[in-house]
PDB file of N, CA and C in Angstrom:
ATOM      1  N   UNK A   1       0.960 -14.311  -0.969  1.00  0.00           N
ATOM      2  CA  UNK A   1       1.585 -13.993   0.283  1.00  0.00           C
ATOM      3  C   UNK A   1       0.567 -13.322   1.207  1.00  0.00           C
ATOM      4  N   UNK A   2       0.214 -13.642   2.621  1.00  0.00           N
ATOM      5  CA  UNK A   2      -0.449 -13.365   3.224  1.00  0.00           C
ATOM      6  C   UNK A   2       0.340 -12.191   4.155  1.00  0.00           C
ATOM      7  N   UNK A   3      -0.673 -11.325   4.237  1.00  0.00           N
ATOM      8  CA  UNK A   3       0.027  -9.891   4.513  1.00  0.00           C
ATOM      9  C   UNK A   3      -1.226  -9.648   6.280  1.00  0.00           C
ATOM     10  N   UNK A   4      -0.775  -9.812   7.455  1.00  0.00           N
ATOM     11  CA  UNK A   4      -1.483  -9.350   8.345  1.00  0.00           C
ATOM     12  C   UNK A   4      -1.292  -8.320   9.116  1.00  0.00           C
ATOM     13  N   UNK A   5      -0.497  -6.973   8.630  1.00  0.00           N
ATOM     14  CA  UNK A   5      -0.143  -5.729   9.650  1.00  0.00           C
ATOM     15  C   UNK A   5      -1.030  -5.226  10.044  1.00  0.00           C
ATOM     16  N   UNK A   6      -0.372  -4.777  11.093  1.00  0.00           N
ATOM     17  CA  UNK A   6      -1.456  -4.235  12.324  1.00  0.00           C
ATOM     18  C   UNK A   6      -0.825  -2.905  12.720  1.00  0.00           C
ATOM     19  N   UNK A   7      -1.429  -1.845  13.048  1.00  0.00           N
ATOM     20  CA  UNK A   7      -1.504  -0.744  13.772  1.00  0.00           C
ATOM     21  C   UNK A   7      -0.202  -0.701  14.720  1.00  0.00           C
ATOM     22  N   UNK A   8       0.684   0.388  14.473  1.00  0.00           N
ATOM     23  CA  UNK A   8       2.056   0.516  14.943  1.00  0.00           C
ATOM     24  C   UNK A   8       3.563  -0.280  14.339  1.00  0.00           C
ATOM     25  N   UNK A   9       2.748  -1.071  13.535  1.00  0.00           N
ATOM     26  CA  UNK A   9       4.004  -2.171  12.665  1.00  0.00           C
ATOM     27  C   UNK A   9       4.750  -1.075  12.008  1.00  0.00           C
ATOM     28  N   UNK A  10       6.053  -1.018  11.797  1.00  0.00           N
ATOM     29  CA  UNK A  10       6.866  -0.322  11.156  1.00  0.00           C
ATOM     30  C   UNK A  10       7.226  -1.760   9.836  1.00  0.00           C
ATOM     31  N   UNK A  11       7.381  -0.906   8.725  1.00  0.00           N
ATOM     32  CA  UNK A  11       7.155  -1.922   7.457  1.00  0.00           C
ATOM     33  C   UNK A  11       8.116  -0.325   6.619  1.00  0.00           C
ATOM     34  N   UNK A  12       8.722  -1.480   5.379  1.00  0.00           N
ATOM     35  CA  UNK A  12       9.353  -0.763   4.436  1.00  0.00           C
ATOM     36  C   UNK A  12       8.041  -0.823   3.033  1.00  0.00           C
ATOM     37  N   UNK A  13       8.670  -0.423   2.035  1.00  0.00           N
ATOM     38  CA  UNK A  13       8.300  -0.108   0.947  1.00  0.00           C
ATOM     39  C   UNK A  13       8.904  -1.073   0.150  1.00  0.00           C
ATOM     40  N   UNK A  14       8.448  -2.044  -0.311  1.00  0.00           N
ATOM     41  CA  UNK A  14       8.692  -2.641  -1.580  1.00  0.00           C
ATOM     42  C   UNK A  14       8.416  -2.303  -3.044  1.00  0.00           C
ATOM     43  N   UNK A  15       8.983  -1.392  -3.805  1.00  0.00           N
ATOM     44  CA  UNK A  15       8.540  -0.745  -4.294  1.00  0.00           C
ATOM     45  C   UNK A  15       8.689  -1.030  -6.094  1.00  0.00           C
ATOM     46  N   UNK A  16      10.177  -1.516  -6.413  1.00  0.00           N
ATOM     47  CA  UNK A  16      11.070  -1.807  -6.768  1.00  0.00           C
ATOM     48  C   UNK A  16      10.630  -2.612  -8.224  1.00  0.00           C
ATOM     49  N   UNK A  17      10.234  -2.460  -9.357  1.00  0.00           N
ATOM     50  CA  UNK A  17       9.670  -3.314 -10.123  1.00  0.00           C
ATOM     51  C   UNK A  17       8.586  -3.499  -9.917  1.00  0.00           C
ATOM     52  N   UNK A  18       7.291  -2.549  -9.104  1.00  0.00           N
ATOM     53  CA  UNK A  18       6.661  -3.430  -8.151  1.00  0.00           C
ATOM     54  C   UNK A  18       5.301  -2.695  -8.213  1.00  0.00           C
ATOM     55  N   UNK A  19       5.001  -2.151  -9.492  1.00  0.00           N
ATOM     56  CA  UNK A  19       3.889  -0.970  -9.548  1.00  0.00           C
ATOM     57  C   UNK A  19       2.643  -1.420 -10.296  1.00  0.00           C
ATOM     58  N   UNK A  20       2.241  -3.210 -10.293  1.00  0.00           N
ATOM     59  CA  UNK A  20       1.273  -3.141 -10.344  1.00  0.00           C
ATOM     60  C   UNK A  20       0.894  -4.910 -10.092  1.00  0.00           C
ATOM     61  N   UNK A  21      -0.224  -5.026  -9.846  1.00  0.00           N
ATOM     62  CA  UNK A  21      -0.762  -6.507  -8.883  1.00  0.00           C
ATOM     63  C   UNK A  21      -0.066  -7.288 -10.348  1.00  0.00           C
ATOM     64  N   UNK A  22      -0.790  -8.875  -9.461  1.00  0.00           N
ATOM     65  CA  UNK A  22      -0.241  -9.956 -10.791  1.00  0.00           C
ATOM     66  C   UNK A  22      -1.547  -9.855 -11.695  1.00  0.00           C
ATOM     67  N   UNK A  23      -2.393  -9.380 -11.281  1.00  0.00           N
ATOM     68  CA  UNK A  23      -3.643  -8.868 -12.297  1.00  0.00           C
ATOM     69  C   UNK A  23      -3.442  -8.301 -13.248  1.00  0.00           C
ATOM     70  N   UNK A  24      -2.278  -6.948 -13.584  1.00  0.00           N
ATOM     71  CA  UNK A  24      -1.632  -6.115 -14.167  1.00  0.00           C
ATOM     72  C   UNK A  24      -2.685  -4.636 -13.472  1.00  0.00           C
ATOM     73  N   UNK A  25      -3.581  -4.776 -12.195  1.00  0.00           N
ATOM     74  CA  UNK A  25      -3.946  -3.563 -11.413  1.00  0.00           C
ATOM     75  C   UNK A  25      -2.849  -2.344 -11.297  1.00  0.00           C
ATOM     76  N   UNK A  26      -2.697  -1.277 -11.340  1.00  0.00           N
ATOM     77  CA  UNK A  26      -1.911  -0.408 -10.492  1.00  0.00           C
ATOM     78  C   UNK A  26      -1.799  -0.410  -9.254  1.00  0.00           C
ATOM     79  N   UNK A  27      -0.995  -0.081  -8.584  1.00  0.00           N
ATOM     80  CA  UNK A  27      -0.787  -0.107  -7.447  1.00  0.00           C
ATOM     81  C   UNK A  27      -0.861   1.307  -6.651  1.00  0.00           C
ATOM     82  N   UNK A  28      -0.739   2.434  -7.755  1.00  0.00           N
ATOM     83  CA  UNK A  28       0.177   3.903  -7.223  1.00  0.00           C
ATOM     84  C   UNK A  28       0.467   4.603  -8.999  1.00  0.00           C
ATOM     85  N   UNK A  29       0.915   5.569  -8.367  1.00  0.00           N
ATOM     86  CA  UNK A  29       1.481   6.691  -9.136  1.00  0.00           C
ATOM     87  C   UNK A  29       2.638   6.597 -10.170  1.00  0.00           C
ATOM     88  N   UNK A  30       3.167   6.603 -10.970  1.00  0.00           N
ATOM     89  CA  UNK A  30       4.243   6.332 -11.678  1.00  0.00           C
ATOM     90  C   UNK A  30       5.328   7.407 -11.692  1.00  0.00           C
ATOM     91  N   UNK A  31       6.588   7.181 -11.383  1.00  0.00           N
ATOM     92  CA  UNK A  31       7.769   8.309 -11.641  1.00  0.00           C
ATOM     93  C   UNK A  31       8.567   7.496 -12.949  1.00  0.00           C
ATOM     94  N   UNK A  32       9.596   8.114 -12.833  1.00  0.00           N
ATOM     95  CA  UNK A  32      10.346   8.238 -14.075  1.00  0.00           C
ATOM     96  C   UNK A  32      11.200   7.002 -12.979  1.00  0.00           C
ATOM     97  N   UNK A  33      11.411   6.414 -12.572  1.00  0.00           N
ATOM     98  CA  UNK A  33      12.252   5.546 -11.234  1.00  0.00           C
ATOM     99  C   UNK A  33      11.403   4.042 -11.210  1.00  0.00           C
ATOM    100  N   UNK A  34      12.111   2.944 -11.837  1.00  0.00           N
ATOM    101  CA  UNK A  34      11.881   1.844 -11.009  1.00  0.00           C
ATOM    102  C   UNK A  34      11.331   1.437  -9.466  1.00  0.00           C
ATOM    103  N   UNK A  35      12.652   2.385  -8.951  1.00  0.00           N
ATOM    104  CA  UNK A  35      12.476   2.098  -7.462  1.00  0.00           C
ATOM    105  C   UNK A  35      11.443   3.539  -6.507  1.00  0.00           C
ATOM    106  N   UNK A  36      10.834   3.904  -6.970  1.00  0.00           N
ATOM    107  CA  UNK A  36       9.717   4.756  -6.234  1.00  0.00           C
ATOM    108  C   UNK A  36       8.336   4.598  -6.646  1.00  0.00           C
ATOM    109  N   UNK A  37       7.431   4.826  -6.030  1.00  0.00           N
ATOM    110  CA  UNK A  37       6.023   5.003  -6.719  1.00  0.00           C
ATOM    111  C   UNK A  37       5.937   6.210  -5.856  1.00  0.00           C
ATOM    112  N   UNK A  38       4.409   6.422  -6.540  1.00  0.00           N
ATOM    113  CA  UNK A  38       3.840   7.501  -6.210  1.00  0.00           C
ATOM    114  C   UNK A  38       2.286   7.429  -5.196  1.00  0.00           C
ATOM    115  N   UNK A  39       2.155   7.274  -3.958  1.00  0.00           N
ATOM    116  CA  UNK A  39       0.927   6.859  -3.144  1.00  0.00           C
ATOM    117  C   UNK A  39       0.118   8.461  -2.941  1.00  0.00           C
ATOM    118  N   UNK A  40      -1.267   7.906  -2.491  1.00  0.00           N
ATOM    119  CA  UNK A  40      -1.689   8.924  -2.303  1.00  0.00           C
ATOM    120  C   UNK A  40      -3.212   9.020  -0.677  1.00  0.00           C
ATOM    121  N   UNK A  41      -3.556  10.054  -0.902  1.00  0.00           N
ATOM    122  CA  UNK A  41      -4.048  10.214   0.551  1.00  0.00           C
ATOM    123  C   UNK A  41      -4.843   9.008   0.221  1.00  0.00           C
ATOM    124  N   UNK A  42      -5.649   8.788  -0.259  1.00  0.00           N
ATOM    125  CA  UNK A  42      -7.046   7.882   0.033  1.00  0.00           C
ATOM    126  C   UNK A  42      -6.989   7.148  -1.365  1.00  0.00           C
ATOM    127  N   UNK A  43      -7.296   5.760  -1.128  1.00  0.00           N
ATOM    128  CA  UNK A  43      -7.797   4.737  -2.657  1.00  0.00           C
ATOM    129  C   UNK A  43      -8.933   4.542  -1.909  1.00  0.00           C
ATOM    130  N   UNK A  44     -10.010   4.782  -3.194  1.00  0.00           N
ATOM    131  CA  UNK A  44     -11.473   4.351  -3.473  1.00  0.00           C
ATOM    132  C   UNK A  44     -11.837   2.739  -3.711  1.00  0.00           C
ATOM    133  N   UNK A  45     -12.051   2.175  -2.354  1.00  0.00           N
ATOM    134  CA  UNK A  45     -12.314   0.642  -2.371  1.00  0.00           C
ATOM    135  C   UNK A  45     -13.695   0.613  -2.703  1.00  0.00           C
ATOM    136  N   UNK A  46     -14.350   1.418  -3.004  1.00  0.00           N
ATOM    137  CA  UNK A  46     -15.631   1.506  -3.868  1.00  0.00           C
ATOM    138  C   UNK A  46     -15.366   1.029  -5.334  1.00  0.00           C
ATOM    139  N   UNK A  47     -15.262   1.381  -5.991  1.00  0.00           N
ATOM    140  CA  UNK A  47     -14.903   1.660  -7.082  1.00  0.00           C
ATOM    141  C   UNK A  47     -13.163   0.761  -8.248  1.00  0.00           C
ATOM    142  N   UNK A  48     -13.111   0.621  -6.903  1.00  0.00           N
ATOM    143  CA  UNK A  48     -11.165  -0.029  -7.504  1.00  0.00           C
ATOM    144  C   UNK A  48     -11.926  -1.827  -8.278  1.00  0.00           C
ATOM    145  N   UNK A  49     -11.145  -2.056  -9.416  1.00  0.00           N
ATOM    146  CA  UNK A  49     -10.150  -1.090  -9.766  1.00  0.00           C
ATOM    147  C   UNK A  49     -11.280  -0.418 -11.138  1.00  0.00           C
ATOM    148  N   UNK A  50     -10.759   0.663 -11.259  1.00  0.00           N
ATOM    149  CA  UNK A  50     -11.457   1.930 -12.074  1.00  0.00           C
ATOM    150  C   UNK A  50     -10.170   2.769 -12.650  1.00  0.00           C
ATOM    151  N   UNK A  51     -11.072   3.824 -13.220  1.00  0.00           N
ATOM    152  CA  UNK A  51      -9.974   4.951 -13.692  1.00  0.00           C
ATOM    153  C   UNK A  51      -9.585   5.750 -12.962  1.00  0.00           C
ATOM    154  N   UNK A  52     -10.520   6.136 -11.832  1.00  0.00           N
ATOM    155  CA  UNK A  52      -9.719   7.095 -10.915  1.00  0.00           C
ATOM    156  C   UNK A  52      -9.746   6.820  -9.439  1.00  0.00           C
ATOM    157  N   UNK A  53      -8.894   5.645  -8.935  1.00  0.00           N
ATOM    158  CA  UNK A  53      -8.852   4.854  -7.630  1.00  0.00           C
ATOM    159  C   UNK A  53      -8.550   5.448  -6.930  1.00  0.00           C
ATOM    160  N   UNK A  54      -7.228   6.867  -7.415  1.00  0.00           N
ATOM    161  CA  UNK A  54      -6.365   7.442  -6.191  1.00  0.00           C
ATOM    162  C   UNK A  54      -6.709   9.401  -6.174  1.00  0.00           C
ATOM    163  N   UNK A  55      -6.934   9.025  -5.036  1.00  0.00           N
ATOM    164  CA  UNK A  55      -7.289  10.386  -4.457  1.00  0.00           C
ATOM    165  C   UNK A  55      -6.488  11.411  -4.094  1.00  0.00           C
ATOM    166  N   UNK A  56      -6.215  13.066  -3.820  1.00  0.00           N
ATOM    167  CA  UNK A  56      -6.206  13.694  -2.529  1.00  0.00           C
ATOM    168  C   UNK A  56      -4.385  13.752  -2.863  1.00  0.00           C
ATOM    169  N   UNK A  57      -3.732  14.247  -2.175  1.00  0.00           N
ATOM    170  CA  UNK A  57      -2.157  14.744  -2.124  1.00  0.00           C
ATOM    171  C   UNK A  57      -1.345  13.410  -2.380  1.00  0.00           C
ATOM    172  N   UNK A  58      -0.390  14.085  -3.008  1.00  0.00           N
ATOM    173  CA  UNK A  58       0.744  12.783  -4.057  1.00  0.00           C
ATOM    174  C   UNK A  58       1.630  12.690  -2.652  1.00  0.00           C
ATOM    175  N   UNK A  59       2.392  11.741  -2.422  1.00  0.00           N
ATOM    176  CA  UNK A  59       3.703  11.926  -1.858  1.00  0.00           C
ATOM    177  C   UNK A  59       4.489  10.359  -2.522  1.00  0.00           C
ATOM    178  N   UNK A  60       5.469  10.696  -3.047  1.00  0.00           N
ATOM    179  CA  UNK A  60       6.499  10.208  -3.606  1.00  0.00           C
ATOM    180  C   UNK A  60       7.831   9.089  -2.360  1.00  0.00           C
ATOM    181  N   UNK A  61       7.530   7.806  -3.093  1.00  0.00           N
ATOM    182  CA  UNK A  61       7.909   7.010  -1.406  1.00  0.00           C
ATOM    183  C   UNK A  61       9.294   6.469  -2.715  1.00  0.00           C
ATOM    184  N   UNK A  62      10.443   5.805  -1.766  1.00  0.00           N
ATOM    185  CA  UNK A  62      11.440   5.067  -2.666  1.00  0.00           C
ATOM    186  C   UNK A  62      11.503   3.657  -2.003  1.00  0.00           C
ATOM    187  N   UNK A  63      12.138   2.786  -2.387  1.00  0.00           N
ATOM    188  CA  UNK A  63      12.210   1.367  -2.409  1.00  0.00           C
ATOM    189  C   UNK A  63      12.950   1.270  -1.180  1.00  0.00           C
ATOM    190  N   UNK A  64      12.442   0.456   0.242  1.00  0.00           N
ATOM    191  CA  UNK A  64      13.340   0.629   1.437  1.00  0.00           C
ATOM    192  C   UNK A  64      13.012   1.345   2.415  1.00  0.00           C
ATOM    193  N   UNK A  65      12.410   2.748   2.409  1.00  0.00           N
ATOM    194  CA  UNK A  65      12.126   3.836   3.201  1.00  0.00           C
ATOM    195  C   UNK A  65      11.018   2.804   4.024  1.00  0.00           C
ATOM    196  N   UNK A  66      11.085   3.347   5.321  1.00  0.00           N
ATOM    197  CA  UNK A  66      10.003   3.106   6.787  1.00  0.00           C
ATOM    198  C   UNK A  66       9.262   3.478   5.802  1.00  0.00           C
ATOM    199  N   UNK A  67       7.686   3.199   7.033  1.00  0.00           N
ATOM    200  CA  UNK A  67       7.168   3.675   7.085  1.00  0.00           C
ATOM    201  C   UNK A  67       6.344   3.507   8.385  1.00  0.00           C
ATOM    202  N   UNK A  68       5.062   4.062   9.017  1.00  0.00           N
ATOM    203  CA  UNK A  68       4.690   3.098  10.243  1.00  0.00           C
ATOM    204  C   UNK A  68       3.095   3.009   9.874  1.00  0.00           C
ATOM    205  N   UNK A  69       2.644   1.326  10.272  1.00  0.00           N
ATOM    206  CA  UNK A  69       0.716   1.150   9.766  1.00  0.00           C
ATOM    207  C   UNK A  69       0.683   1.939  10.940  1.00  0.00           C
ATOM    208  N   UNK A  70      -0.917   2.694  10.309  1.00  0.00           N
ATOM    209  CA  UNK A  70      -1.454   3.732  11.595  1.00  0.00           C
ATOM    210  C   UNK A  70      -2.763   2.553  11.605  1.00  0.00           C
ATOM    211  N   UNK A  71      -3.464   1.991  10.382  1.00  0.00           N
ATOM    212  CA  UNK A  71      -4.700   1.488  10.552  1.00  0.00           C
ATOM    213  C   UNK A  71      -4.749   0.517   9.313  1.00  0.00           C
ATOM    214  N   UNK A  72      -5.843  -0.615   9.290  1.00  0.00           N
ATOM    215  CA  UNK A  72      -5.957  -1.272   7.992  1.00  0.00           C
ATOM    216  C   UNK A  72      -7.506  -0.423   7.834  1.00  0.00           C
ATOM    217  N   UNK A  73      -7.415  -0.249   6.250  1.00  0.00           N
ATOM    218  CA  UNK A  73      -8.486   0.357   5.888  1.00  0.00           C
ATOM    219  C   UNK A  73      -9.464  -0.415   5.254  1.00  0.00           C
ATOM    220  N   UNK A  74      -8.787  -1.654   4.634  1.00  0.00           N
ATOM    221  CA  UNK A  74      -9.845  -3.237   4.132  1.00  0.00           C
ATOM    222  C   UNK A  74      -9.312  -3.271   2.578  1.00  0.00           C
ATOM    223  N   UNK A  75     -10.401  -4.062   2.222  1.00  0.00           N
ATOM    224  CA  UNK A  75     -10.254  -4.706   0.376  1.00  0.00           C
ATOM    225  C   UNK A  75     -11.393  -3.768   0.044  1.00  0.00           C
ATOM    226  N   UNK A  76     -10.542  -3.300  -1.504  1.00  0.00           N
ATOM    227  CA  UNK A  76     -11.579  -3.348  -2.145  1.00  0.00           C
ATOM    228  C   UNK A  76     -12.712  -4.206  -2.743  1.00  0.00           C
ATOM    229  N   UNK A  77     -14.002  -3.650  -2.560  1.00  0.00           N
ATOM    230  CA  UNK A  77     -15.419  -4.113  -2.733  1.00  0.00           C
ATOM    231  C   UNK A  77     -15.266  -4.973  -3.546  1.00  0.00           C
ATOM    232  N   UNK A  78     -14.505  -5.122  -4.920  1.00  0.00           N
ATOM    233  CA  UNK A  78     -14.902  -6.055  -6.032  1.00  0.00           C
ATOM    234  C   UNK A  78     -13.671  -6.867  -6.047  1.00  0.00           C
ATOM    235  N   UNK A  79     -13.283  -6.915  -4.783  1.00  0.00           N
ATOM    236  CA  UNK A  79     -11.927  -7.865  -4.501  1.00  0.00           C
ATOM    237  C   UNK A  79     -12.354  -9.114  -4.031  1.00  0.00           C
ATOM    238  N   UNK A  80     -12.377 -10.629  -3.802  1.00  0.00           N
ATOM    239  CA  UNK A  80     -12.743 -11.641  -2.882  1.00  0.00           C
ATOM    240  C   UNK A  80     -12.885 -11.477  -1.337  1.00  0.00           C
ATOM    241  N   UNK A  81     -13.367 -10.760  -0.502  1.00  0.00           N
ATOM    242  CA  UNK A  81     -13.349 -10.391   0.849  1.00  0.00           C
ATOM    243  C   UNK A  81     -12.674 -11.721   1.545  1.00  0.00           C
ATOM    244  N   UNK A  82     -13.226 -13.265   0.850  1.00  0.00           N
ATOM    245  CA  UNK A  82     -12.958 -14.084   1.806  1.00  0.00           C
ATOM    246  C   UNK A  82     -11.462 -15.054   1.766  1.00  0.00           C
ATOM    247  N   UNK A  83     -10.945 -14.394   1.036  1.00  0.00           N
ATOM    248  CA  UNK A  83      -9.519 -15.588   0.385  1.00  0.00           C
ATOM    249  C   UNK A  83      -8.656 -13.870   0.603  1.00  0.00           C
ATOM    250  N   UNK A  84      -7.388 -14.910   1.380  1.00  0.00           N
ATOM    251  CA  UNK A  84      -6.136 -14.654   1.560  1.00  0.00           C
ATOM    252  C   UNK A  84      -5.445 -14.543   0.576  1.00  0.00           C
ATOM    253  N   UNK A  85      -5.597 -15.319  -0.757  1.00  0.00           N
ATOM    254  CA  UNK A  85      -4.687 -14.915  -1.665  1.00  0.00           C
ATOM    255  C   UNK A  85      -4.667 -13.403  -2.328  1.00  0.00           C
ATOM    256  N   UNK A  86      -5.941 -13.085  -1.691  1.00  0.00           N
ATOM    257  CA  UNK A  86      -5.871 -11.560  -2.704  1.00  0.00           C
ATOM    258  C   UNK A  86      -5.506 -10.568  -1.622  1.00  0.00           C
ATOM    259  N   UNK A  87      -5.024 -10.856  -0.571  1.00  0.00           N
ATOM    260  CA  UNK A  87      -4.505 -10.138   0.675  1.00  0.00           C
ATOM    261  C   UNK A  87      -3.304  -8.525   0.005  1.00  0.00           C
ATOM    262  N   UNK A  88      -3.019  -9.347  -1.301  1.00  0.00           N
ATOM    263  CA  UNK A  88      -1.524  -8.111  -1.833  1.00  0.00           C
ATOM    264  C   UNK A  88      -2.991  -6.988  -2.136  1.00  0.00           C
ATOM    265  N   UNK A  89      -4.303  -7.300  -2.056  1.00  0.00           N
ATOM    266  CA  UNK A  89      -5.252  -5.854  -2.417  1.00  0.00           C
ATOM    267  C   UNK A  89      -5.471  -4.999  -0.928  1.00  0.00           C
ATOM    268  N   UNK A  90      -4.968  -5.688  -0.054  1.00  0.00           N
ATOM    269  CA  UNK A  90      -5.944  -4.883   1.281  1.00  0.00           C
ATOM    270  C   UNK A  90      -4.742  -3.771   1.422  1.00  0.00           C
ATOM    271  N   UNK A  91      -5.726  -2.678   2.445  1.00  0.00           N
ATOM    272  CA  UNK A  91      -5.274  -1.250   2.021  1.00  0.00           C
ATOM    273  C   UNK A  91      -4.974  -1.103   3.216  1.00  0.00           C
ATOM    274  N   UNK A  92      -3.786  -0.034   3.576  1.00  0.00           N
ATOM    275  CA  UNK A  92      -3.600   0.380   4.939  1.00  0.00           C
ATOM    276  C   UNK A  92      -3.160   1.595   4.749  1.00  0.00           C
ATOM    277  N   UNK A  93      -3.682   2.531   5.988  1.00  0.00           N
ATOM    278  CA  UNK A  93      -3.338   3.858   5.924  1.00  0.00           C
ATOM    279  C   UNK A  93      -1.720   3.958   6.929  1.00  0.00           C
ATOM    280  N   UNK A  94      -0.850   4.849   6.308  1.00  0.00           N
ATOM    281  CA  UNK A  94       0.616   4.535   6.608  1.00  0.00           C
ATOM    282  C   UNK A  94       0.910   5.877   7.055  1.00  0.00           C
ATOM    283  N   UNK A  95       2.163   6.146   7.947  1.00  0.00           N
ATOM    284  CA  UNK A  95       2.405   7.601   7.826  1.00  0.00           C
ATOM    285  C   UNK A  95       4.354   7.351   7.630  1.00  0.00           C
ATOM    286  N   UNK A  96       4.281   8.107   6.039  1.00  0.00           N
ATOM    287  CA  UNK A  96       5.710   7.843   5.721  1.00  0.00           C
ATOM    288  C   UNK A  96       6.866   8.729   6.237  1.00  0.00           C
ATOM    289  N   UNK A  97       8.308   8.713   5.877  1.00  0.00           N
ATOM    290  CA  UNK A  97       8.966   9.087   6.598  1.00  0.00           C
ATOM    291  C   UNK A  97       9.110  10.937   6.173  1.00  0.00           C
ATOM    292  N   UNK A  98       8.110  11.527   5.342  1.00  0.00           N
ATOM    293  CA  UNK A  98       8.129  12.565   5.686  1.00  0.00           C
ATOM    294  C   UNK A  98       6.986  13.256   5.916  1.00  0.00           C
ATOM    295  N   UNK A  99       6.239  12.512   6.851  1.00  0.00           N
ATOM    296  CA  UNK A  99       5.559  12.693   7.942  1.00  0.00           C
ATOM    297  C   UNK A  99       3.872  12.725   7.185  1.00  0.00           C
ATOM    298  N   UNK A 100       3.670  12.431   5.866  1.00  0.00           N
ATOM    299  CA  UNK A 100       2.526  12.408   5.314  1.00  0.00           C
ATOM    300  C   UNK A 100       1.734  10.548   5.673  1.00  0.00           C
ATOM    301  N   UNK A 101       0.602  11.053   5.189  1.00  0.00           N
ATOM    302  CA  UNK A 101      -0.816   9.763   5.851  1.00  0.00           C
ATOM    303  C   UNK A 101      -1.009   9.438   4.211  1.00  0.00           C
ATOM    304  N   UNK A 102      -1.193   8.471   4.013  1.00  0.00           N
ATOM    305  CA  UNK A 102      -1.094   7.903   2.960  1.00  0.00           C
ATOM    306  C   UNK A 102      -1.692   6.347   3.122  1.00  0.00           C
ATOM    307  N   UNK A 103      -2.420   6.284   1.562  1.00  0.00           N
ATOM    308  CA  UNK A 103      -3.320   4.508   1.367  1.00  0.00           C
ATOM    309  C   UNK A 103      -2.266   4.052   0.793  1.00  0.00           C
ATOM    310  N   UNK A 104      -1.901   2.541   0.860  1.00  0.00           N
ATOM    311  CA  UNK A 104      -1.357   2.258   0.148  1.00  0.00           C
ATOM    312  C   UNK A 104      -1.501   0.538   0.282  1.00  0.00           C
ATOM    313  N   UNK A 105      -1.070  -0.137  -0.593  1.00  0.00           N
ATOM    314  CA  UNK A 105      -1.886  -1.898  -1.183  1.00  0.00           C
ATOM    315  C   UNK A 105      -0.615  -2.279  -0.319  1.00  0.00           C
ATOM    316  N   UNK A 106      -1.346  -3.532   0.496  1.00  0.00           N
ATOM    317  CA  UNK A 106      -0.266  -4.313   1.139  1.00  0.00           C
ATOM    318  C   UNK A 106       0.583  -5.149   0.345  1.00  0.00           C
ATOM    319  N   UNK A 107       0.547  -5.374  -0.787  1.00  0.00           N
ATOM    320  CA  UNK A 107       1.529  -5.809  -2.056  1.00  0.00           C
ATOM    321  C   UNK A 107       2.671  -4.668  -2.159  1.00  0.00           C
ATOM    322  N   UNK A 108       2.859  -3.525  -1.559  1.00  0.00           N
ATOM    323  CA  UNK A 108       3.852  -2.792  -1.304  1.00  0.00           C
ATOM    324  C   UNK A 108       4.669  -2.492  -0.435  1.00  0.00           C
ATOM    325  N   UNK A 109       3.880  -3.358   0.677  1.00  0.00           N
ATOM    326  CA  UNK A 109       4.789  -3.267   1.767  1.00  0.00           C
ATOM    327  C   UNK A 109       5.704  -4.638   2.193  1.00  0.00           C
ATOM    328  N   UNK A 110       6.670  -4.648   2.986  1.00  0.00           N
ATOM    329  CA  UNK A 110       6.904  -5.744   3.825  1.00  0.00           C
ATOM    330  C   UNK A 110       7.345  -5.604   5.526  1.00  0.00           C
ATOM    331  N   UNK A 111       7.682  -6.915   5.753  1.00  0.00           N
ATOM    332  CA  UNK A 111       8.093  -6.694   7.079  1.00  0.00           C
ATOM    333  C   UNK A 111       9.223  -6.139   7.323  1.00  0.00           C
ATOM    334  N   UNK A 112       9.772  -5.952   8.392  1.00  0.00           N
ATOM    335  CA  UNK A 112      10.895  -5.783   8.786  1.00  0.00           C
ATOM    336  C   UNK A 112      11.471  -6.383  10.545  1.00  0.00           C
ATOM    337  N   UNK A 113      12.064  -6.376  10.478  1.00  0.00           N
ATOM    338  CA  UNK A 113      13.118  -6.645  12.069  1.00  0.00           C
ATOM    339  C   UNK A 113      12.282  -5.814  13.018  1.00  0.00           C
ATOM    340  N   UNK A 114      11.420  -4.588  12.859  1.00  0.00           N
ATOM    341  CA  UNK A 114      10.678  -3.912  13.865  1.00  0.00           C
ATOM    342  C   UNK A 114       9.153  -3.966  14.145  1.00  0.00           C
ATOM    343  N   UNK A 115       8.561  -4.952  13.581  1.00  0.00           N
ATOM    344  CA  UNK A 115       7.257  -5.371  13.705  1.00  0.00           C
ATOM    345  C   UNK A 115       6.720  -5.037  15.442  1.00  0.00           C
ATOM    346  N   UNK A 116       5.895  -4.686  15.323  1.00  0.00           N
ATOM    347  CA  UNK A 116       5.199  -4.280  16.914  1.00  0.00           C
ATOM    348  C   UNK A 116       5.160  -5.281  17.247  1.00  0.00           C
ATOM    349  N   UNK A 117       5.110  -5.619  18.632  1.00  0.00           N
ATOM    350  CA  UNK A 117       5.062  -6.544  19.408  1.00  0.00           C
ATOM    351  C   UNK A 117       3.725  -6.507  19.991  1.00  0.00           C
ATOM    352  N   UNK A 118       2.734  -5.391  20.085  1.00  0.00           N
ATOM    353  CA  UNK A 118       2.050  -5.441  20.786  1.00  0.00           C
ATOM    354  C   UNK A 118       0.702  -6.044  20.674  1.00  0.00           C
TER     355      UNK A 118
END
């Protein structure tokens, strides 16, 4: 699935069963909940995937919740830069609905009815 958000897109959280690539990669943080993960300030596209990808303050998202793209941050380095199919790796920095900045894999997000127009 080709994922192209852009800066101001309001997008939910797909979250739901949904905590790690078809690679068997992680995606995020693990709770005791199907429907939440756990994102965090910054993933290391240096380095991903590795043992310690996720950086910097936890915040805890659920399946559904907004959120709004502030920026795309790219693929990780040892990802295919040039094929769309690995698009569920590219990273975007988000600010969720309780008001934290957060990385998180476009394999977690989707669209919604409020996509920017601009």
């Amino acid at each position: 699935m080709t994922n192209n958000f852009k800066s101001s897109d309001i997008l939910k959280f797909h979250v739901t069963n949904n905590h790690f690539t078809s690679d068997g990669f992680s995606l995020g943080g693990t709770t005791c909940s199907k429907d939440e993960i756990v994102l965090y300030e910054t993933i290391d596209l240096e380095e991903f995937p590795s043992c310690n990808d996720f950086k910097g303050k936890q915040t805890i998202v659920k399946h559904g919740e907004y959120c709004i793209v502030l920026k795309k941050i790219g693929r990780p380095w040892r990802i295919n830069q040039d094929s769309e199919t690995w698009s569920e790796y590219d990273v975007y920095e988000v600010l969720t609905l309780n008001l934290n900045i957060c990385h998180v894999f476009g394999a977690l997000l989707e669209s919604t009815k409020y996509m920017s127009s601009i």
